[in-house]
C-alpha atoms as a PDB file:
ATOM      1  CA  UNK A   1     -13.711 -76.143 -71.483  1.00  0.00           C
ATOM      2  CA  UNK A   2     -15.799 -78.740 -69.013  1.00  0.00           C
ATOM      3  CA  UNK A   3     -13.147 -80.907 -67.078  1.00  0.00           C
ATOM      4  CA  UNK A   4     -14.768 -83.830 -65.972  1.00  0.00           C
ATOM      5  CA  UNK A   5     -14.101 -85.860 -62.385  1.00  0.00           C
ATOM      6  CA  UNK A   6     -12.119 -88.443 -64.284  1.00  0.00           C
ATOM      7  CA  UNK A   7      -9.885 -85.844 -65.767  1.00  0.00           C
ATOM      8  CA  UNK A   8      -9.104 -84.131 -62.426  1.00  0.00           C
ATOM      9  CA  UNK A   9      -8.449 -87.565 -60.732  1.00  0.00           C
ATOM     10  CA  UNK A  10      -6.171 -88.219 -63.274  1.00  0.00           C
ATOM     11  CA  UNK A  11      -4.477 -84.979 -62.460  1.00  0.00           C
ATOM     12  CA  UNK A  12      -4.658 -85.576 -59.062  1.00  0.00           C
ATOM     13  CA  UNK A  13      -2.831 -89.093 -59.432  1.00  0.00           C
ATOM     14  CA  UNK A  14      -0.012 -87.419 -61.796  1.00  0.00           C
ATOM     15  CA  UNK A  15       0.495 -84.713 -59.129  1.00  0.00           C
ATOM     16  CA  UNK A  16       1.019 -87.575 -56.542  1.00  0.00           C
ATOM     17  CA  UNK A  17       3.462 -89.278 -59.003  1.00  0.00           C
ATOM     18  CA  UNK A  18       5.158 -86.329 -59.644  1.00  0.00           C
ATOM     19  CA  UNK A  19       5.767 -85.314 -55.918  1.00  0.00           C
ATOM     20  CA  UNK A  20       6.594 -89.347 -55.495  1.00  0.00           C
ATOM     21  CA  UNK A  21       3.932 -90.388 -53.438  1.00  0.00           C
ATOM     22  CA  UNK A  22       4.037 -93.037 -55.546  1.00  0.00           C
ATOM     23  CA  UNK A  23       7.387 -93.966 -57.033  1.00  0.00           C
ATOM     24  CA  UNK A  24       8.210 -95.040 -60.180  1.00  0.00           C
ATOM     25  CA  UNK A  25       7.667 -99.022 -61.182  1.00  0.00           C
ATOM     26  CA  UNK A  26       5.235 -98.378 -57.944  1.00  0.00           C
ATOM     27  CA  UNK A  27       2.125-100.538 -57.692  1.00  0.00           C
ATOM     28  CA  UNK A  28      -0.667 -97.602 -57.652  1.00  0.00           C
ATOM     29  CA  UNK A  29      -3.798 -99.001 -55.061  1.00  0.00           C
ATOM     30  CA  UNK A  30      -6.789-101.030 -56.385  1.00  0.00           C
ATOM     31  CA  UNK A  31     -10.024 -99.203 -58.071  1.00  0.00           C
ATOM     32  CA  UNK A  32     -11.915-100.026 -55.108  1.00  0.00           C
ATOM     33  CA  UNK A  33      -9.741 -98.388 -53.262  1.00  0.00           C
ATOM     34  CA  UNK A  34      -9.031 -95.322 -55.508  1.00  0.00           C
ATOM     35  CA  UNK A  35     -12.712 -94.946 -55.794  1.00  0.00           C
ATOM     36  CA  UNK A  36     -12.904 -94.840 -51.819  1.00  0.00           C
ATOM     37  CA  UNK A  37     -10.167 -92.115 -51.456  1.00  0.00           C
ATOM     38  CA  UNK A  38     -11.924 -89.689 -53.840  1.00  0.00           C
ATOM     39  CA  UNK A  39     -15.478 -90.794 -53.294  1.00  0.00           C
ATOM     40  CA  UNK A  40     -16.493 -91.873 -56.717  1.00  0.00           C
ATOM     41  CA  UNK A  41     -17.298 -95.161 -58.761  1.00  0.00           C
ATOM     42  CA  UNK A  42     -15.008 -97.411 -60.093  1.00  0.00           C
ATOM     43  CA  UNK A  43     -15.982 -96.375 -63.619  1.00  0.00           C
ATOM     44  CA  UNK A  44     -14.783 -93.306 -63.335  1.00  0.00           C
ATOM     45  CA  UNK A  45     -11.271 -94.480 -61.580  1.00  0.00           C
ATOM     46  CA  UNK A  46     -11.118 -96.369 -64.811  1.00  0.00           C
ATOM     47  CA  UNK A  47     -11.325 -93.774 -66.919  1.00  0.00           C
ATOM     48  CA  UNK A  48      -9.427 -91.510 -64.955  1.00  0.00           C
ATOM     49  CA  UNK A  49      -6.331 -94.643 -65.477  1.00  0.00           C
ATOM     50  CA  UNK A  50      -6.957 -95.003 -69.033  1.00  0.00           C
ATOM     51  CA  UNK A  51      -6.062 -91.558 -69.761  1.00  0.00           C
ATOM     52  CA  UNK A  52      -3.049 -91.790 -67.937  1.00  0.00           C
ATOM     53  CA  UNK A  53      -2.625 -94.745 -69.609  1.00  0.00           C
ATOM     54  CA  UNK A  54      -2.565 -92.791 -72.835  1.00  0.00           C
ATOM     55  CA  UNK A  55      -0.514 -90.653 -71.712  1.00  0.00           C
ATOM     56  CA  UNK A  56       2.071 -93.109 -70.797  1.00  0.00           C
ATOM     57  CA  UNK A  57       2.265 -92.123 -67.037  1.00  0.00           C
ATOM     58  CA  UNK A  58       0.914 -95.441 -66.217  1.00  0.00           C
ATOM     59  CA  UNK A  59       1.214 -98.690 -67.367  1.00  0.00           C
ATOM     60  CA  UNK A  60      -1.619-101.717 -66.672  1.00  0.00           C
ATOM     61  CA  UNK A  61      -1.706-105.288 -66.316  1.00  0.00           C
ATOM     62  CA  UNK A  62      -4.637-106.870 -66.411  1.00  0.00           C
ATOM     63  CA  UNK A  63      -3.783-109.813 -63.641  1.00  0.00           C
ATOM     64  CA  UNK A  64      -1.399-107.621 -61.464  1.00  0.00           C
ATOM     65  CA  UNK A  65      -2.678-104.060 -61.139  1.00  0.00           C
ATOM     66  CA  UNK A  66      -1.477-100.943 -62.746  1.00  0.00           C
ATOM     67  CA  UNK A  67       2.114 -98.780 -62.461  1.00  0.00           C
ATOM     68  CA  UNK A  68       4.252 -96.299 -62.373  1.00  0.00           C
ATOM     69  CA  UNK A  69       6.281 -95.850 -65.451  1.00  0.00           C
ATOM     70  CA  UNK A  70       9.211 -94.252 -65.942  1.00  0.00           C
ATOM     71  CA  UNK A  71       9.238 -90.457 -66.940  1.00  0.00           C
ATOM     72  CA  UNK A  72      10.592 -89.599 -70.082  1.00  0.00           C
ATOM     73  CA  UNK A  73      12.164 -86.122 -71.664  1.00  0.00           C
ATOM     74  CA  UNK A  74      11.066 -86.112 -74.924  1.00  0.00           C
ATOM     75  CA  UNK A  75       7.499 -84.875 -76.140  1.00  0.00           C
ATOM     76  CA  UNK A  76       5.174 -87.765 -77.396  1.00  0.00           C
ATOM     77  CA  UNK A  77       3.463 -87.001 -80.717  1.00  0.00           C
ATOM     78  CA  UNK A  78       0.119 -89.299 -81.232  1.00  0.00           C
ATOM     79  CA  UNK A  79      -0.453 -90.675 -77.891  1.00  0.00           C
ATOM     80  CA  UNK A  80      -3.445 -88.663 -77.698  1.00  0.00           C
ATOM     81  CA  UNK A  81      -4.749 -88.039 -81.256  1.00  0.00           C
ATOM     82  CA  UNK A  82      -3.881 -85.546 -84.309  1.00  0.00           C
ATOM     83  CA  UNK A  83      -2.620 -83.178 -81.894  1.00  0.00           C
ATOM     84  CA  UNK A  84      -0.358 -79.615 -82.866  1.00  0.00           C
ATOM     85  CA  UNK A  85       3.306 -78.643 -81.716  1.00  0.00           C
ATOM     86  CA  UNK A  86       1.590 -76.522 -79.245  1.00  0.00           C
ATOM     87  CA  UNK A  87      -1.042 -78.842 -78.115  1.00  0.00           C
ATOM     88  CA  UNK A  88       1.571 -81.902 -77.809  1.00  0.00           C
ATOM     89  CA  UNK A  89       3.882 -79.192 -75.561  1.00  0.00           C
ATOM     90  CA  UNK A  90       1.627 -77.949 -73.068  1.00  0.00           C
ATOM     91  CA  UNK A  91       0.546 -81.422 -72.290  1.00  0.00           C
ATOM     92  CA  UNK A  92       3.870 -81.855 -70.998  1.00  0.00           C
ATOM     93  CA  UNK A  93       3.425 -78.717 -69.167  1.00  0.00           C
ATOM     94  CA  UNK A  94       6.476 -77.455 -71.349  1.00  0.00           C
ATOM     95  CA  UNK A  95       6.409 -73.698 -71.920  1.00  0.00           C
ATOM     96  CA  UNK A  96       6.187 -73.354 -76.030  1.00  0.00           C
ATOM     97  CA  UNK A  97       7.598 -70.067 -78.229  1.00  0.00           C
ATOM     98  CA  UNK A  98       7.346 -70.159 -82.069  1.00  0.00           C
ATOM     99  CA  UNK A  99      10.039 -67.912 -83.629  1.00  0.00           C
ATOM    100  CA  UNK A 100       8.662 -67.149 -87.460  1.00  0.00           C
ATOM    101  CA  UNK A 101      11.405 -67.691 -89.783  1.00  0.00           C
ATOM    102  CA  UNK A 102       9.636 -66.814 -92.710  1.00  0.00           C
ATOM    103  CA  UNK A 103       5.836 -65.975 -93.551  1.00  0.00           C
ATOM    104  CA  UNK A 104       4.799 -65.277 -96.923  1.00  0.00           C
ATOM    105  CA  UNK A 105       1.584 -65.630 -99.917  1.00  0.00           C
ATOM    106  CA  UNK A 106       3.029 -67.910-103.174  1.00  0.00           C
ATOM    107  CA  UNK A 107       1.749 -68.927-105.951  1.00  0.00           C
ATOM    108  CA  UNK A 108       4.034 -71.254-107.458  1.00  0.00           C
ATOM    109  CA  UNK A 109       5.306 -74.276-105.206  1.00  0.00           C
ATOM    110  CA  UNK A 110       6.796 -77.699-106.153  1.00  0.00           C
ATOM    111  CA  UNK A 111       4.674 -80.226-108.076  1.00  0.00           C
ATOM    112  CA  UNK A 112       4.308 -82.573-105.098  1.00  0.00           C
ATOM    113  CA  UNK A 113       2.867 -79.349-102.986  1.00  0.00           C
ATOM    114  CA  UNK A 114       0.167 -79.161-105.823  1.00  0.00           C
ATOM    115  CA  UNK A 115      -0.720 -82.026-105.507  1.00  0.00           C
ATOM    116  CA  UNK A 116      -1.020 -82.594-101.591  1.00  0.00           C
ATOM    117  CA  UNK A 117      -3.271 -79.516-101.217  1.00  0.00           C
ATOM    118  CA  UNK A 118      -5.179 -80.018-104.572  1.00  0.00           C
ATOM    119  CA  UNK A 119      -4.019 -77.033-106.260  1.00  0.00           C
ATOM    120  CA  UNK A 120      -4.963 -75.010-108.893  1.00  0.00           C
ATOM    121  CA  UNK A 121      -2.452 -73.320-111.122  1.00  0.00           C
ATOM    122  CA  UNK A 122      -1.220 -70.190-109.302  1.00  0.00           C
ATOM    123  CA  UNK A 123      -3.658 -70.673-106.782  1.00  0.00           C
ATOM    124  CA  UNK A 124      -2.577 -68.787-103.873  1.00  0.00           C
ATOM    125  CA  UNK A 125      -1.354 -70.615-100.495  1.00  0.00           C
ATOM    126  CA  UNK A 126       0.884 -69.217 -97.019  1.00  0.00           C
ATOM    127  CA  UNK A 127       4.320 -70.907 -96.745  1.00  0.00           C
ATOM    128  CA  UNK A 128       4.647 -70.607 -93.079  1.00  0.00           C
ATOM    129  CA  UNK A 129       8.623 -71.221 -91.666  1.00  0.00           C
ATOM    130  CA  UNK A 130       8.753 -71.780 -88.252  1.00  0.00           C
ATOM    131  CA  UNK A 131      11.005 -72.663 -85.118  1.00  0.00           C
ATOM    132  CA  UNK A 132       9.621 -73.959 -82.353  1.00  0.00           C
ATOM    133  CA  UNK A 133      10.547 -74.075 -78.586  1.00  0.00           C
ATOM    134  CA  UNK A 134       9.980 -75.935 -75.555  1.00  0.00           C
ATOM    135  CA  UNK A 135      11.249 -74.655 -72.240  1.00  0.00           C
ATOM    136  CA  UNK A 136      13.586 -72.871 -74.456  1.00  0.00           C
ATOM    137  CA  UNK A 137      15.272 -75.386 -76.584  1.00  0.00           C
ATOM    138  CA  UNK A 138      14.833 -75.502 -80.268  1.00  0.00           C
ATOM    139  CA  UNK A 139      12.671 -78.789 -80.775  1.00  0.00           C
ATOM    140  CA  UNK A 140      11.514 -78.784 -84.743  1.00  0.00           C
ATOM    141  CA  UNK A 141      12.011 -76.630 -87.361  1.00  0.00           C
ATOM    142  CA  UNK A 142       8.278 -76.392 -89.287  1.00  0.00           C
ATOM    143  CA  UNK A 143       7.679 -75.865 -93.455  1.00  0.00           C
ATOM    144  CA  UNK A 144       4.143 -75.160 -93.957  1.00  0.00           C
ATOM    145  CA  UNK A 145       1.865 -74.670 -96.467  1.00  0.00           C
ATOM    146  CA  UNK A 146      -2.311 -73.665 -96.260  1.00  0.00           C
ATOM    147  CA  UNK A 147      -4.426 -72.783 -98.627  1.00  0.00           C
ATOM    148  CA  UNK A 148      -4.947 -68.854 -98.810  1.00  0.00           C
ATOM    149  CA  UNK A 149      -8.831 -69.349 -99.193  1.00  0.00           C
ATOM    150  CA  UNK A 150      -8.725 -71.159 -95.640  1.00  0.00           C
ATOM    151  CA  UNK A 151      -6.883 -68.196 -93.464  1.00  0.00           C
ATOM    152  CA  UNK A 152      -8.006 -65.155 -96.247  1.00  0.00           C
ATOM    153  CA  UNK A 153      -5.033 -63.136 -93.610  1.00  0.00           C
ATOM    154  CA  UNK A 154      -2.638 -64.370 -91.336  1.00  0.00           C
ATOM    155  CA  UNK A 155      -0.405 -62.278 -89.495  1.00  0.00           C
ATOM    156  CA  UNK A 156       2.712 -62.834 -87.929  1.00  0.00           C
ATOM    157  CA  UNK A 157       1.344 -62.916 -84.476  1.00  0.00           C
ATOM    158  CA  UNK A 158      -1.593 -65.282 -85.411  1.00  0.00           C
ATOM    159  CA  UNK A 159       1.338 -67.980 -87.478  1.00  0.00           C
ATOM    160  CA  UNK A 160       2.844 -67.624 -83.884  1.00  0.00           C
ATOM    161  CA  UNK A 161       0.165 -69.671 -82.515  1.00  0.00           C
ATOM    162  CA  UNK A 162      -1.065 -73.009 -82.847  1.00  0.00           C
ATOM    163  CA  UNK A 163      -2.478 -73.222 -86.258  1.00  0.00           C
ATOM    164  CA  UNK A 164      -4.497 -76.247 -86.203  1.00  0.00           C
ATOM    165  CA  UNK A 165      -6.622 -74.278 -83.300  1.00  0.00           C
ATOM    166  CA  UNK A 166      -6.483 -70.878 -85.949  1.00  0.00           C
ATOM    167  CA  UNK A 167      -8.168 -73.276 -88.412  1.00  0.00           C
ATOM    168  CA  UNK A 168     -10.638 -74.741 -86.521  1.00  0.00           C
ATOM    169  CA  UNK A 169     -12.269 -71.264 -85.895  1.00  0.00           C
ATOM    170  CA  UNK A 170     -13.761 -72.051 -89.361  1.00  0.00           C
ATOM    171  CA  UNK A 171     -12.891 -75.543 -90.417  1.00  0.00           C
ATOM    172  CA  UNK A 172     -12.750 -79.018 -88.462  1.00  0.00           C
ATOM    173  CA  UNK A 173     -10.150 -81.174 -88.815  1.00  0.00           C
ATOM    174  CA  UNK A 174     -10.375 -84.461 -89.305  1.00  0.00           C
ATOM    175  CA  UNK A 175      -7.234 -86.886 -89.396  1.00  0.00           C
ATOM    176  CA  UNK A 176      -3.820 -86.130 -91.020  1.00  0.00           C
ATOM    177  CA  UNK A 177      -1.878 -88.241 -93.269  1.00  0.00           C
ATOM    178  CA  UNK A 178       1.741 -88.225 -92.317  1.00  0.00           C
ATOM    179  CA  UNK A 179       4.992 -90.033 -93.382  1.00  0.00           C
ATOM    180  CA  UNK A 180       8.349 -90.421 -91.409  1.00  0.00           C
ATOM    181  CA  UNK A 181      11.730 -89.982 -92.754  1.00  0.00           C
ATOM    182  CA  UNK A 182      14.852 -91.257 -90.268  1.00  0.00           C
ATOM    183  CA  UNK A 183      17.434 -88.570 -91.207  1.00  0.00           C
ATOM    184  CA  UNK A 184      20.329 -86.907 -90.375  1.00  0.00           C
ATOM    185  CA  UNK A 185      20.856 -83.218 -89.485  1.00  0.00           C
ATOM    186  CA  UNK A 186      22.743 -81.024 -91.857  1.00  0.00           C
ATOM    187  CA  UNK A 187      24.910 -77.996 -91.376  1.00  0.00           C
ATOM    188  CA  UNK A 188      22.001 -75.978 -91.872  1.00  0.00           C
ATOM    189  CA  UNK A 189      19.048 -77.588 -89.438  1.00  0.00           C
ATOM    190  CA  UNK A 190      21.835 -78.239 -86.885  1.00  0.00           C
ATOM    191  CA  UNK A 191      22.428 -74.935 -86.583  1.00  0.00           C
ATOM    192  CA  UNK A 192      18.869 -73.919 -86.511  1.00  0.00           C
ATOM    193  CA  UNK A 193      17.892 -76.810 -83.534  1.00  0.00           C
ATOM    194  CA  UNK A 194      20.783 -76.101 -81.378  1.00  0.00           C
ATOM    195  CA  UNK A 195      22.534 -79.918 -82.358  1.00  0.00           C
ATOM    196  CA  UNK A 196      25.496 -81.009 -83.622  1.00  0.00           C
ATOM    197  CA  UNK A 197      25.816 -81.942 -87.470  1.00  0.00           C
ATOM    198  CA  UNK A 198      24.788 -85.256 -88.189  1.00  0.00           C
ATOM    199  CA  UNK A 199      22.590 -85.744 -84.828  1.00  0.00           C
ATOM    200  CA  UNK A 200      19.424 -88.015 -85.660  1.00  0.00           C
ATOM    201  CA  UNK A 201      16.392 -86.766 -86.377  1.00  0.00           C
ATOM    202  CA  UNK A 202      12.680 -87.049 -87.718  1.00  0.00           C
ATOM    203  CA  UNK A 203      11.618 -85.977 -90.805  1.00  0.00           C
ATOM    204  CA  UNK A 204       7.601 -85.767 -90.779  1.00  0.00           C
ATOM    205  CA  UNK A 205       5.695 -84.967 -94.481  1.00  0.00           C
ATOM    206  CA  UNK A 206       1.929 -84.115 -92.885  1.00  0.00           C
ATOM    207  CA  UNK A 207      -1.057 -83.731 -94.688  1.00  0.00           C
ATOM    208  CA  UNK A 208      -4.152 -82.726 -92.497  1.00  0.00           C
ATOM    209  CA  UNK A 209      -7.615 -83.067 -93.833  1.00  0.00           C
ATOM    210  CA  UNK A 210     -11.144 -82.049 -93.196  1.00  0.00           C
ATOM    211  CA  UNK A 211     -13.574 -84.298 -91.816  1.00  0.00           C
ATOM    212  CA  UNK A 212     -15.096 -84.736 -95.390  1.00  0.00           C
ATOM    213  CA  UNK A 213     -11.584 -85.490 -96.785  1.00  0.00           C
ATOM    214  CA  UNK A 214     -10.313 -82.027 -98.555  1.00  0.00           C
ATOM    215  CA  UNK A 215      -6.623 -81.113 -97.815  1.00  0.00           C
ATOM    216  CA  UNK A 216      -6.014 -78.151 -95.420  1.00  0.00           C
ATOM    217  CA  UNK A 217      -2.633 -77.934 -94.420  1.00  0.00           C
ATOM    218  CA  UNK A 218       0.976 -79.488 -95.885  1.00  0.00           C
ATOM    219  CA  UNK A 219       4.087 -79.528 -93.403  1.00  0.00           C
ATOM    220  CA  UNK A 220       7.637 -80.555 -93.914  1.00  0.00           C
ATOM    221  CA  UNK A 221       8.873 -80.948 -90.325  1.00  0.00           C
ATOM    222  CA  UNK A 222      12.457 -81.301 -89.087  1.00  0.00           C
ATOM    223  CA  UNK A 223      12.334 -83.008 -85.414  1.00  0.00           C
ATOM    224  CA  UNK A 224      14.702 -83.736 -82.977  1.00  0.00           C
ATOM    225  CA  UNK A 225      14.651 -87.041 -82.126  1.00  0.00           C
ATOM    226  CA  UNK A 226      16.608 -86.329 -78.392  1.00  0.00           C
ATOM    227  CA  UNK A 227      13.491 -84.743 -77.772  1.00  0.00           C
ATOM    228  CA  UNK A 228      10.672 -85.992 -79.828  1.00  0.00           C
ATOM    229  CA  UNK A 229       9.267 -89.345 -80.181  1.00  0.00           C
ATOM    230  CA  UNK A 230       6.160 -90.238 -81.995  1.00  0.00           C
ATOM    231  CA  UNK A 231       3.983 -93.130 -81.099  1.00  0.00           C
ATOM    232  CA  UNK A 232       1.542 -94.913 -83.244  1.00  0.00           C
ATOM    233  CA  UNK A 233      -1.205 -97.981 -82.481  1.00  0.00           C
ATOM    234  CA  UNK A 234      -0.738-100.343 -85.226  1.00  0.00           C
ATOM    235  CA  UNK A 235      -3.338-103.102 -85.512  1.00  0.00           C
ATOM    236  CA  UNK A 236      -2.799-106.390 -86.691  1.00  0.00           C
ATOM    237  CA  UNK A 237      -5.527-107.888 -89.782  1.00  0.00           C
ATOM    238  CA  UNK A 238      -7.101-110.927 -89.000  1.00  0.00           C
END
């Protein structure tokens, strides 16, 4: 993959963050005089701040300059697009391990499964049970369901992996549809995400599409919300 000056100034200005050359609530210094310490145009400072931006490292104001935020534990889902478990992770530099629960071909499936992934009768589909780590720690427990005809085999080790990056070998993915339930752990998913019963947590129902609109993948995803927060841009109508 190309990285591009903007993206290594970025990292360069996270790695100063991190080490506390700058500290937090810090003003960071002006374009001009970003672009003068690593010898490149303004434009490129400013994209190199809007991605940091996005990643809610920094924060700007247009009349005052831009700063530090405050870092945060919990792994941001949607800051940076339709991204998977694994994708979301490593961006925090977390290290990620999927333990499969359960991996296995059906062909019957609740009515609302049907009609998510635009099922045939008995048409074959992977129900994919997963737990998934970060730096250790149980973070979501993962109930997924593809279509057979998309992944004709999927092994064990491959349903390890991120699957969104397993499709794309063949398929590209477009935008997901996704829903969020507040809800509280039971005996069960407490016991699977390390928390104590009744902790909070997210629900997520996911559909992902195709670029062209046809349903890939469904996922019924239990999140905890000590250490998972998802973020949305919501625009107002005029």
């Amino acid at each position: 993959m190309v990285e591009y000056l903007y993206q290594k100034i970025a990292m360069a200005i996270q790695q100063d963050i991190q080490s506390e050359v700058y500290g937090v609530h810090q003003k960071l210094p002006s374009e001009n005089d970003l672009a003068q310490q690593f010898q490149t145009t303004r434009l490129t400072i400013r994209k190199a701040i809007d991605q940091l931006e996005k990643q809610h490292v920094v924060v700007r104001d247009r009349n005052r300059g831009t700063y530090v935020l405050a870092a945060h534990d919990k792994i941001s889902s949607g800051a940076d697009g339709l991204l998977g478990f694994t994708e979301a992770a490593k961006k925090f530099q977390l290290d990620v391990k999927t333990k499969i629960l359960d991996l296995k071909l059906i062909t019957t499936y609740p009515q609302h499964i049907k009609q998510k992934l635009d099922l045939v009768d008995q048409e074959p589909i992977w129900q994919i049970t997963r737990l998934r780590f970060a730096d250790q720690e149980p973070m979501t427990h993962e109930q997924i369901y593809i279509k057979q005809k998309i992944l004709p085999e999927l092994t064990k080790t491959e349903a390890e992996g991120s699957l969104y990056q397993l499709i794309e070998q063949s398929l590209v993915i477009g935008y997901a549809d996704q829903e969020l339930e507040a809800v509280l752990l039971d005996q069960e998913f407490s016991q699977l995400l390390a928390a104590k019963v009744g902790s909070p947590a997210f629900l997520a129902h996911t559909t992902a599409y195709s670029v062209n609109g046809y349903p890939i993948l469904y996922d019924d995803s239990h999140y905890r919300a000590d250490k998972y927060t998802f973020h949305n841009i919501l625009y107002r109508k005029h």
